[in-house]
Protein backbone atom coordinates (compact mmCIF):
# COMPACT_ATOMS: atom_id res chain seq x y z
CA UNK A 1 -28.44 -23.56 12.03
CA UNK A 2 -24.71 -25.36 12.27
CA UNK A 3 -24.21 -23.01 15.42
CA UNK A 4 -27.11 -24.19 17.18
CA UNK A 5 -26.17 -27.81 16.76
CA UNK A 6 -23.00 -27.98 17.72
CA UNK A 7 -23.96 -25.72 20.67
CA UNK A 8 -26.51 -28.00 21.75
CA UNK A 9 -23.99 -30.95 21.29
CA UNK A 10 -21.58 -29.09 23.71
CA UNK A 11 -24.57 -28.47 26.53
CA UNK A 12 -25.38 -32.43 26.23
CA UNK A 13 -22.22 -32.96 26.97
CA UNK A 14 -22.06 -30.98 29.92
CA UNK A 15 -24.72 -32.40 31.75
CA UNK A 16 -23.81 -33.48 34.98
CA UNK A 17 -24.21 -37.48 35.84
CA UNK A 18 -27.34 -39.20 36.94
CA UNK A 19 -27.63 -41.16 39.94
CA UNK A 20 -28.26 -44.07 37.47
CA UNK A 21 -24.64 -43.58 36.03
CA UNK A 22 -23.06 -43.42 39.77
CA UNK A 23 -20.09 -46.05 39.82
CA UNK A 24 -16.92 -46.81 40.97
CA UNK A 25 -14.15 -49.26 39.82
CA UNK A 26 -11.72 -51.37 42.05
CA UNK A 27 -8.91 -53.07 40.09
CA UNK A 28 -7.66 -56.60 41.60
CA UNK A 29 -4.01 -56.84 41.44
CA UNK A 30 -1.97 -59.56 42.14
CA UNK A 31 -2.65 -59.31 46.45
CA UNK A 32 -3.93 -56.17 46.56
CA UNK A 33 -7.87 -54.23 45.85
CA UNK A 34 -6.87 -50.49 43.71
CA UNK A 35 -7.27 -48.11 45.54
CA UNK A 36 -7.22 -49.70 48.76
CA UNK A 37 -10.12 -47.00 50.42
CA UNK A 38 -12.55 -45.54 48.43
CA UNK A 39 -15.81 -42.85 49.61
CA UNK A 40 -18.87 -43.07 47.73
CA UNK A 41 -22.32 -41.68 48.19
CA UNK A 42 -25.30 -43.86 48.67
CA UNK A 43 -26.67 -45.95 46.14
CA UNK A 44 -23.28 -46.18 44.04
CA UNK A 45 -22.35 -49.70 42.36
CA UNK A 46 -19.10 -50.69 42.80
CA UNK A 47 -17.15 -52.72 40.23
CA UNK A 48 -14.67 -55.30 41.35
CA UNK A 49 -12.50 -56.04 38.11
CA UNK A 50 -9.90 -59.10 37.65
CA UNK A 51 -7.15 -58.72 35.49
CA UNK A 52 -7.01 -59.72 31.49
CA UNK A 53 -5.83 -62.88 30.29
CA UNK A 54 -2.76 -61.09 29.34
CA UNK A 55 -2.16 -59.89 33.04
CA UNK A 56 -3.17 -63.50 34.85
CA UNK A 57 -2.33 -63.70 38.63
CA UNK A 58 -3.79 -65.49 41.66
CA UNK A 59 -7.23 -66.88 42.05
CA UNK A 60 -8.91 -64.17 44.01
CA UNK A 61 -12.76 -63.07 45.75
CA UNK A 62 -14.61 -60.38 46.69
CA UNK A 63 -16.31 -61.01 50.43
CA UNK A 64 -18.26 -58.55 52.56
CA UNK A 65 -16.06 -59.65 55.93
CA UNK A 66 -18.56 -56.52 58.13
CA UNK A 67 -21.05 -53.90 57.01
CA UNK A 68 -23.32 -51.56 58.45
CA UNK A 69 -26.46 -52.99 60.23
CA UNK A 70 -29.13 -54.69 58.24
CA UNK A 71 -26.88 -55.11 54.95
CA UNK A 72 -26.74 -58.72 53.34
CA UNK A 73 -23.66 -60.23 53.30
CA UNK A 74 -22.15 -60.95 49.48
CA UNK A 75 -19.30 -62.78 48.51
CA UNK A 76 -17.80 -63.01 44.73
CA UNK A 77 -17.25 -66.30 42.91
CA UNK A 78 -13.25 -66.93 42.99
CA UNK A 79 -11.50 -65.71 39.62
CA UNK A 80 -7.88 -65.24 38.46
CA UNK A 81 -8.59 -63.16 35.02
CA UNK A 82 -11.33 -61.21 32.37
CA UNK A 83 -13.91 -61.18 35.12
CA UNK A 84 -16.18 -58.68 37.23
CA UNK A 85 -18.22 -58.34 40.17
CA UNK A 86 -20.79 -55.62 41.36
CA UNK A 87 -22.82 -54.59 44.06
CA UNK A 88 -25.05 -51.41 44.61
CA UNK A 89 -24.33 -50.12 48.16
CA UNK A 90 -27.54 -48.47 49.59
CA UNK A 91 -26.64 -48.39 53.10
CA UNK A 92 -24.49 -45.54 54.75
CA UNK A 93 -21.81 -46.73 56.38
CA UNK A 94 -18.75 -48.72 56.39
CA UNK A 95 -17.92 -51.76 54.14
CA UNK A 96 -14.88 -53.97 55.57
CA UNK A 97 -14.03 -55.99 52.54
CA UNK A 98 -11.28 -59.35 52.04
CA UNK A 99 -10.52 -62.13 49.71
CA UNK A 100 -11.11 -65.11 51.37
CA UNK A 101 -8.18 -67.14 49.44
CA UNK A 102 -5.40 -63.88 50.96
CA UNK A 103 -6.47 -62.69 54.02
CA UNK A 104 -4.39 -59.55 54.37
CA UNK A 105 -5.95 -58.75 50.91
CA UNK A 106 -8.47 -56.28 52.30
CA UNK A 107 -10.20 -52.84 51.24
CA UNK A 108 -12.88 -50.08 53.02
CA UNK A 109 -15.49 -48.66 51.48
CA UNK A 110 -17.15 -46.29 53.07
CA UNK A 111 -20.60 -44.79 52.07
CA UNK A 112 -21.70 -41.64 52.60
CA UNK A 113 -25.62 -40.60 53.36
């Protein structure tokens, strides 16, 4: 009976991601979005993440500077540390994206059908 646990433990963990758990995580450094370009498939939420209050650095924001057609424009409140920002992106296409505060801050996203 312990082998059939422990086996069914292992195919549990082996199951592959829902399209509930699709996500994808952009660190905000001091001028800069991490990684820079990203590809993700439709309907993925992407995480913008500040830096802790042990890593504090410039007030920065998250704004949708050009998107595909039909997608409504979203901007971040500005932050310097401990916070986040998300945004499902259900439209194909590509995401031009800037802090507003550094304008040669910028990132792509660009989502796959």
């Amino acid at each position: 009976m312990r082998g059939v646990l422990v086996a069914g433990a292992v195919l549990l963990s082996a199951a592959p991601a829902t399209a509930a758990t699709k996500g994808r995580t952009i660190e905000l450094g001091d001028t800069y979005y991490s990684p820079k370009t990203v590809t993700v498939d439709r309907g993925t939420t992407i995480t913008w993440r500040w830096p802790g209050f042990d890593e504090a650095g410039d007030v920065h924001d998250v704004k949708l500077k050009s998107g595909p057609k039909g997608v409504k424009r979203f901007r971040s409140e500005p932050a310097s540390t401990d916070y986040s920002f998300k945004r499902k992106l259900t439209v194909a296409g590509i995401y031009r994206i800037v802090c507003t505060l550094h304008e040669e801050m910028r990132m792509t996203i660009r989502v796959r059908r």
